[in-house]
C-alpha atoms as a PDB file:
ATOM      1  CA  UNK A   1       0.000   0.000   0.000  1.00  0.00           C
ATOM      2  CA  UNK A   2       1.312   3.306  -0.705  1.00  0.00           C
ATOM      3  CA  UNK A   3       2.209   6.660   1.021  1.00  0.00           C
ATOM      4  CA  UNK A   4      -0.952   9.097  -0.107  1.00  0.00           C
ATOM      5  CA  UNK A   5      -0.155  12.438   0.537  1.00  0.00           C
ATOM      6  CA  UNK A   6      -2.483  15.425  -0.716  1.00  0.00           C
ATOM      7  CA  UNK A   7      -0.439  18.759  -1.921  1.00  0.00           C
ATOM      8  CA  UNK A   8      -2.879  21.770  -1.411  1.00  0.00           C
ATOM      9  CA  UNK A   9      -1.906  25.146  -3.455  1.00  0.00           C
ATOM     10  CA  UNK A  10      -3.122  28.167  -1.912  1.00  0.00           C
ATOM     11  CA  UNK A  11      -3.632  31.589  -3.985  1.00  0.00           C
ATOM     12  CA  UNK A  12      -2.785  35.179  -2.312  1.00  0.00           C
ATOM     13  CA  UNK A  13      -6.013  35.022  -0.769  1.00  0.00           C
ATOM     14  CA  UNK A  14      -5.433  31.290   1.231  1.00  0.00           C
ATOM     15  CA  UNK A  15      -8.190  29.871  -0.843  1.00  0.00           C
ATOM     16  CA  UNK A  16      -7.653  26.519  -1.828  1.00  0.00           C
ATOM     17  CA  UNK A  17      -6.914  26.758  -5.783  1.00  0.00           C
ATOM     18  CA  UNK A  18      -5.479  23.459  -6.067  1.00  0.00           C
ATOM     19  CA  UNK A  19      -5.923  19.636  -4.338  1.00  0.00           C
ATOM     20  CA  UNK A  20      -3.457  17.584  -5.469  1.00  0.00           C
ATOM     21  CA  UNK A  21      -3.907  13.785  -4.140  1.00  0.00           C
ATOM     22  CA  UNK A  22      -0.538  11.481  -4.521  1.00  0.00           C
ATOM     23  CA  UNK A  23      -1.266   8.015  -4.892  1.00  0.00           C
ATOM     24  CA  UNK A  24       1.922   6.566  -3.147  1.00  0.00           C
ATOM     25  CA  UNK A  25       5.482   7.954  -2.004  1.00  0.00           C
ATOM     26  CA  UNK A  26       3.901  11.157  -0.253  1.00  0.00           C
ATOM     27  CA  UNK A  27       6.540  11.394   2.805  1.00  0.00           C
ATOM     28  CA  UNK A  28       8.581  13.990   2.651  1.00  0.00           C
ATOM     29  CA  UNK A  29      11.800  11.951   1.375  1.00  0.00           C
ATOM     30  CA  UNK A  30       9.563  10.985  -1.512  1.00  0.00           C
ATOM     31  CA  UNK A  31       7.405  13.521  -2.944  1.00  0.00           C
ATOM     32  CA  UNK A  32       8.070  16.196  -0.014  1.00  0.00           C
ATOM     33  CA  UNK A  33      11.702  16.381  -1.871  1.00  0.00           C
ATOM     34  CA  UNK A  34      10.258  16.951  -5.507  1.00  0.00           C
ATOM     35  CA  UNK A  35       8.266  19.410  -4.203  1.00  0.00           C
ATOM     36  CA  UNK A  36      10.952  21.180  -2.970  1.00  0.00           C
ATOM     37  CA  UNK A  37      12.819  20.999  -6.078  1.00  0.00           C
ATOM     38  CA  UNK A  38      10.217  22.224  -7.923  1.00  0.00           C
ATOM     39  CA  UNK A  39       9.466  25.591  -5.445  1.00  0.00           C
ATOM     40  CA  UNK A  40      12.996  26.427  -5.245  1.00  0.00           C
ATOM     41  CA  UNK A  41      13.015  26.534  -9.439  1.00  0.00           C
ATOM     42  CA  UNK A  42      10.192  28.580  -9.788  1.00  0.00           C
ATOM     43  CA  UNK A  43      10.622  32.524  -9.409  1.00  0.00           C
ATOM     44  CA  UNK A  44       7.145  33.738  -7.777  1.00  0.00           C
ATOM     45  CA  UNK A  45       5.970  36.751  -9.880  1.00  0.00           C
ATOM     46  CA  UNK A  46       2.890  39.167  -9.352  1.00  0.00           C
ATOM     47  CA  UNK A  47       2.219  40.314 -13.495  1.00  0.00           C
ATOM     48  CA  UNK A  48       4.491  38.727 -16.086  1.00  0.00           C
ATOM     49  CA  UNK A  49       6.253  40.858 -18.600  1.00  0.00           C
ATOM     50  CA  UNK A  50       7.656  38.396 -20.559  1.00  0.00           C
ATOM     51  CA  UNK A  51      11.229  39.708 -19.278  1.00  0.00           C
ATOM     52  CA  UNK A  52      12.381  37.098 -16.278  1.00  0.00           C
ATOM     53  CA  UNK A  53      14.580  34.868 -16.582  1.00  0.00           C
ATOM     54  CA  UNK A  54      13.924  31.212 -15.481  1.00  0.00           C
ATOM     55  CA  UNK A  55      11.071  29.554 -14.993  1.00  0.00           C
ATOM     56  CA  UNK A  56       8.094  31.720 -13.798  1.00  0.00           C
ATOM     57  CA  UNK A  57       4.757  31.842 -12.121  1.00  0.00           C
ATOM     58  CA  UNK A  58       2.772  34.390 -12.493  1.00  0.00           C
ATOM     59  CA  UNK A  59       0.960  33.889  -9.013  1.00  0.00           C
ATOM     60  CA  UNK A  60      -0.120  30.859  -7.113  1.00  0.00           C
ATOM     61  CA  UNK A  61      -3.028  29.982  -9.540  1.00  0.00           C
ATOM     62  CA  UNK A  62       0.423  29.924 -12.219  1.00  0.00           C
ATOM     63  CA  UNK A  63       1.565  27.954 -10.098  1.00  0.00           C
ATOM     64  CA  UNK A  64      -0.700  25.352  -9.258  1.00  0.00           C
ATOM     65  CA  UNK A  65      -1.191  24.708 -13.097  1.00  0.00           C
ATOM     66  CA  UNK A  66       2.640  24.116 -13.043  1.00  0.00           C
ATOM     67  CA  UNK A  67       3.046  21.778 -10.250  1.00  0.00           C
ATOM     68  CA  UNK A  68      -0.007  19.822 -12.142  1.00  0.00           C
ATOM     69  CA  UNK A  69       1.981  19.858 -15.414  1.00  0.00           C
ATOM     70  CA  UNK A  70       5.374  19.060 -13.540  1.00  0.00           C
ATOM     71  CA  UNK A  71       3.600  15.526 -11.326  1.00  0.00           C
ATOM     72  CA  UNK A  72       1.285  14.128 -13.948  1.00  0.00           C
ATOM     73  CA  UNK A  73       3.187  12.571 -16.224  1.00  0.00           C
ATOM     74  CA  UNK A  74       1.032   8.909 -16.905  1.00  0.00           C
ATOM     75  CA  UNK A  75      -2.220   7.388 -16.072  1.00  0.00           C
ATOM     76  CA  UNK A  76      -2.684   7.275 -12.301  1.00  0.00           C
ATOM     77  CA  UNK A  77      -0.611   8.440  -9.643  1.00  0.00           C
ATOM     78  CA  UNK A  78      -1.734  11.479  -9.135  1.00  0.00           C
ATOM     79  CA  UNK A  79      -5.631  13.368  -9.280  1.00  0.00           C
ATOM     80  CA  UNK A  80      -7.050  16.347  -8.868  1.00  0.00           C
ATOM     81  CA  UNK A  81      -9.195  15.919  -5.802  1.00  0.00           C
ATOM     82  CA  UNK A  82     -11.773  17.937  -3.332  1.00  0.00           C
ATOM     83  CA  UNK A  83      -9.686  19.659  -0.090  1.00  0.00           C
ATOM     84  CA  UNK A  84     -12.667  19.358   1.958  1.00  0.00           C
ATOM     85  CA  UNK A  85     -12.565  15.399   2.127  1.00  0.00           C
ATOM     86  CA  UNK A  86      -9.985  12.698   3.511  1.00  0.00           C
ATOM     87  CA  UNK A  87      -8.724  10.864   0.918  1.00  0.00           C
ATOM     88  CA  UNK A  88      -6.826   8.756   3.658  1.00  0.00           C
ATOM     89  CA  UNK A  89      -3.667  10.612   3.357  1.00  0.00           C
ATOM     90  CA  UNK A  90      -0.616  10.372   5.558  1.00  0.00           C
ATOM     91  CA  UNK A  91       0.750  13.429   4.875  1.00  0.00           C
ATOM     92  CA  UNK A  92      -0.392  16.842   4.088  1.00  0.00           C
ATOM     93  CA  UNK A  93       1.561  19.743   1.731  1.00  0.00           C
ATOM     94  CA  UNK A  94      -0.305  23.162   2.103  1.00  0.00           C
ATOM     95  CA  UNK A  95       1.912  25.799  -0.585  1.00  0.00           C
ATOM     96  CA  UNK A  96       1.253  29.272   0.089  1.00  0.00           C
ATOM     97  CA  UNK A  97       2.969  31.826  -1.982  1.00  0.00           C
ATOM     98  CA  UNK A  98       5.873  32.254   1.218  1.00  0.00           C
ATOM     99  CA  UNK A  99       5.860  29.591   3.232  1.00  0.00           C
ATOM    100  CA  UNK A 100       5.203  25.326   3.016  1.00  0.00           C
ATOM    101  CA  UNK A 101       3.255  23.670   5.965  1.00  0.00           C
ATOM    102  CA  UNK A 102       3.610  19.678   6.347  1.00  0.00           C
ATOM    103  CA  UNK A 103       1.464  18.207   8.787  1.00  0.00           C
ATOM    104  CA  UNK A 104       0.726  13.991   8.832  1.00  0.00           C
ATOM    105  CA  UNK A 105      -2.504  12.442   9.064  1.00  0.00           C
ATOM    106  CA  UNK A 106      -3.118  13.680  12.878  1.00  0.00           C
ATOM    107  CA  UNK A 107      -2.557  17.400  11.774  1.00  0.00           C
ATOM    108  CA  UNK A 108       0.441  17.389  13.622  1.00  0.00           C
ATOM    109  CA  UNK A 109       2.922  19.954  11.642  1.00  0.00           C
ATOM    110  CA  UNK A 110       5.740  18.974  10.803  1.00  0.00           C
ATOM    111  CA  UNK A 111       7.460  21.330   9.311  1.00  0.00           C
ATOM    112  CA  UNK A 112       6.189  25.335   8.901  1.00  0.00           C
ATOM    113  CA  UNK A 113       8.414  27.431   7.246  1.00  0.00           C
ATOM    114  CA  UNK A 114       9.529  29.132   3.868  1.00  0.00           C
ATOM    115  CA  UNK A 115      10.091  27.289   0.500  1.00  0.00           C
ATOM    116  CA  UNK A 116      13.833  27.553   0.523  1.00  0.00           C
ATOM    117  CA  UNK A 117      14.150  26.249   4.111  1.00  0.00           C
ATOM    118  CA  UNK A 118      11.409  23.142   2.838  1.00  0.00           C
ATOM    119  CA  UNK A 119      14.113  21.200   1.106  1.00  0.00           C
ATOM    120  CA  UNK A 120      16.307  20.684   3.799  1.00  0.00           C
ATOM    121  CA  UNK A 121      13.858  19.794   5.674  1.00  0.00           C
ATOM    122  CA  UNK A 122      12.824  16.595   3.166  1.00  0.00           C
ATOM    123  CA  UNK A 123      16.404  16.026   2.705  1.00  0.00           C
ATOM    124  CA  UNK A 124      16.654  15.252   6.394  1.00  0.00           C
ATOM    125  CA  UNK A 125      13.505  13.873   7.398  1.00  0.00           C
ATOM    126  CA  UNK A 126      13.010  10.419   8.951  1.00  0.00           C
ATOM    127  CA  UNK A 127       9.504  10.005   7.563  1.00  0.00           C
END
């Protein structure tokens, strides 16, 4: 049986724009770490000019289309999914535009802090 996990993208507002469920490999040495990765590529931009350099969101709602684009790469594994129901997860990735929250499946956070401090938290987490 797998690790679910559900990765929730928040927009400027901290309205759910996004539920992401993860089918298996959701702790934070799994998908926690691609996560990461993927945050600490992205430069966070409020009205795209065409000029930045890198990849860019334009927003969180950018963003969230991104992060779909970036996990979903075959049938399965990962679905867009209602926030407002438990889906069973373990593990719990809320994405606001500064900071990540982690909790597990007793709401107990883990880890609460910003995206560039995220990663090393993955990177040295026990699960």
């Amino acid at each position: 049986m797998g690790t679910r996990a559900l990765v929730k993208v928040y927009d400027e507002g901290n309205d759910v724009v996004s539920c992401i469920y993860s089918q298996w490999d959701g702790y934070p040495s799994g998908l926690g770490v691609d996560l990461a990765a993927f945050l600490n590529s992205i430069k966070l931009v409020n009205g795209y000019t065409g000029k930045e350099m890198g990849p860019v969101a334009n927003g969180m709602g950018c963003l969230a289309g991104q992060l779909v684009v970036h996990l979903k790469k075959q049938v399965g594994s990962y679905y867009m999914v209602s926030p407002n129901q438990d889906h069973g997860e373990e593990y719990t990735y809320d994405i606001y535009q500064n900071k990540v929250r982690v909790s597990n499946h007793d709401k107990e956070v883990l880890y609460l802090g910003p995206w560039d401090g995220f990663s090393e938290f993955c990177n040295g987490s026990d699960d």
